[in-house]
Protein backbone atom coordinates (compact mmCIF):
# COMPACT_ATOMS: atom_id res chain seq x y z
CA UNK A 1 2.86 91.89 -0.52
CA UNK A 2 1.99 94.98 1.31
CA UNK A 3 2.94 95.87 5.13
CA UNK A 4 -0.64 95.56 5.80
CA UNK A 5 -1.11 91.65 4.05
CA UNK A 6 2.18 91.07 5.61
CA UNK A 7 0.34 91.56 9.50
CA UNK A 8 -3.00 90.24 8.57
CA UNK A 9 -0.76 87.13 7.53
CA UNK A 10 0.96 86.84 10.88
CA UNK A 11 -2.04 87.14 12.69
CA UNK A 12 -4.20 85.19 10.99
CA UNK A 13 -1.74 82.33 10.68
CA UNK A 14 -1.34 82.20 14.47
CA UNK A 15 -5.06 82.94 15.00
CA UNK A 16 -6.19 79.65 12.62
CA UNK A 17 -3.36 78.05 14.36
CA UNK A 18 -4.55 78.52 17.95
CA UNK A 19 -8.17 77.44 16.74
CA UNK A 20 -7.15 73.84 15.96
CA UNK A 21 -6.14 73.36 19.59
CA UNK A 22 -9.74 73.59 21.45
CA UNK A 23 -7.91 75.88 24.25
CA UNK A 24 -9.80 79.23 25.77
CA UNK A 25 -8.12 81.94 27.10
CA UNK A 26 -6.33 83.62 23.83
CA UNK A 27 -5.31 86.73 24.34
CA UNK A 28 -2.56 88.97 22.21
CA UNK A 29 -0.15 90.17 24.08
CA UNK A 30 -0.77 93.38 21.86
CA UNK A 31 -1.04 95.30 18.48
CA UNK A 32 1.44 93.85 16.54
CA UNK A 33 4.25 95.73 16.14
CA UNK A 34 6.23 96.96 13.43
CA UNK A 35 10.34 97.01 13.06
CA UNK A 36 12.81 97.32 10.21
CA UNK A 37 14.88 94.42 8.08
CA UNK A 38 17.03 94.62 5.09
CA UNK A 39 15.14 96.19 2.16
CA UNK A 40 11.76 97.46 4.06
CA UNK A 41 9.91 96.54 7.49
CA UNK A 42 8.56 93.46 9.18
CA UNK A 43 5.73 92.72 11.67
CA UNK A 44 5.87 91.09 15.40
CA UNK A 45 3.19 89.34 17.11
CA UNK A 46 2.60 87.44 20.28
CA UNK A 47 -0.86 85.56 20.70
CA UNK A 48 -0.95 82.91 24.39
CA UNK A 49 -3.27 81.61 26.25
CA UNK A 50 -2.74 80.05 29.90
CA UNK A 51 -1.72 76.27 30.08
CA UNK A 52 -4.73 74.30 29.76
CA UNK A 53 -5.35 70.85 30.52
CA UNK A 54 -4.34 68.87 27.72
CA UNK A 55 -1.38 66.72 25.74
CA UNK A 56 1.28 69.34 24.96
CA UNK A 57 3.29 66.84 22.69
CA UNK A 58 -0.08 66.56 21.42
CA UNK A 59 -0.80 70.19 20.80
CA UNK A 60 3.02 70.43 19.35
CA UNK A 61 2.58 68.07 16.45
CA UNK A 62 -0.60 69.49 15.85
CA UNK A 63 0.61 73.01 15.06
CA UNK A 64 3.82 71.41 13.12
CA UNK A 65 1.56 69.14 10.73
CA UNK A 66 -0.54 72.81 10.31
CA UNK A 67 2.12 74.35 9.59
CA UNK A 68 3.93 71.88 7.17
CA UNK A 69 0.33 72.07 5.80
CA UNK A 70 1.31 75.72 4.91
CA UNK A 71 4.87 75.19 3.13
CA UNK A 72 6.82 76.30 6.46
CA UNK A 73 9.77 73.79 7.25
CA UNK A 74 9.12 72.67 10.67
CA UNK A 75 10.93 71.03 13.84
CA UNK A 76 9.48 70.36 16.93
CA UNK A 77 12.23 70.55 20.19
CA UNK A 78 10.97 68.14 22.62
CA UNK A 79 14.52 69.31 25.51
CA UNK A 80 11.98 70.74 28.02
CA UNK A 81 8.54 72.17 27.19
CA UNK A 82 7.68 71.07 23.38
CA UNK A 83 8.39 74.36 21.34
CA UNK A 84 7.90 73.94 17.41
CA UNK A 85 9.74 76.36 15.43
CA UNK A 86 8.67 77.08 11.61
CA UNK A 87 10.23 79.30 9.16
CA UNK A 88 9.72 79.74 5.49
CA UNK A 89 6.21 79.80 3.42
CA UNK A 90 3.90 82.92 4.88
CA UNK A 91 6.24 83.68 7.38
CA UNK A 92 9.58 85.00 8.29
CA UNK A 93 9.27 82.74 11.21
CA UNK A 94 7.16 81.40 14.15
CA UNK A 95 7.08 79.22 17.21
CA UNK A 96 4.85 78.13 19.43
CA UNK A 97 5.76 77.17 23.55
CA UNK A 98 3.95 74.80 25.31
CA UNK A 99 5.42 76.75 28.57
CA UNK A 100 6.43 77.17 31.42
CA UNK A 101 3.23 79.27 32.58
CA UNK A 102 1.69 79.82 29.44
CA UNK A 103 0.71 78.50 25.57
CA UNK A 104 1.83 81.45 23.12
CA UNK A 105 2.70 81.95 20.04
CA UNK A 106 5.41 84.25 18.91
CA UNK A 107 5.80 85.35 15.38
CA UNK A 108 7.51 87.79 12.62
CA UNK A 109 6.08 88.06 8.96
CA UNK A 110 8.09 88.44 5.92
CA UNK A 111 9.90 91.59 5.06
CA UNK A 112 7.91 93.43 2.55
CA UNK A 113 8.66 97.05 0.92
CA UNK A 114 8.00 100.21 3.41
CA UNK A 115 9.39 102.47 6.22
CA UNK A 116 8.78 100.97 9.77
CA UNK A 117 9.09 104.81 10.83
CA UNK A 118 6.05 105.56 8.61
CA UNK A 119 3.94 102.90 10.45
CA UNK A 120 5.11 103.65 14.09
């Protein structure tokens, strides 16, 4: 995989993600953004939307049965705000907060071959 199929992966994963759950408002939070990890570099992204009017539990088990869908091992902490946390498959790792103040995903792709000073 290259650094560039490595972002479009993270950002189309939690793009497709946020379109399952009928919610306006998504905004990124900006470019994603490159950093280093053992062997080459890695991508960051953070994609939310404000709270809407809906189930969050709801919305939660939504994004975890997507992601299953995708080969990610999933759990879903249900403490406070539902968060689901996935790791594995596409992805280094991602989550997605139902709150406090806003819906947002927060993600970082795989490590792939490159120089994170080269893409900066």
């Amino acid at each position: 995989m290259t650094p560039d199929e490595a972002r479009d992966s993270l950002t189309t994963i939690s793009h497709d993600t946020a379109e399952l759950l009928d919610i306006d408002g998504w905004k990124e939070s900006g470019a994603p953004s490159v950093g280093s990890c053992s062997g080459g570099l890695n991508w960051a992204y953070i994609y939310g939307a404000p709270i809407p009017d809906s189930a969050p539990l709801e919305d939660a088990q939504t994004v975890a049965d997507y992601w299953k869908g995708l080969g990610m091992t999933v759990r879903i902490n249900t403490e406070h705000d539902p968060v689901v946390f996935a790791t594995g498959g596409p992805l280094q790792g991602i989550s997605f907060s139902t709150g406090p103040g806003s819906y947002y995903f927060s993600g970082t792709s795989l490590c792939v071959p490159g120089d994170a000073d080269d893409w900066r």
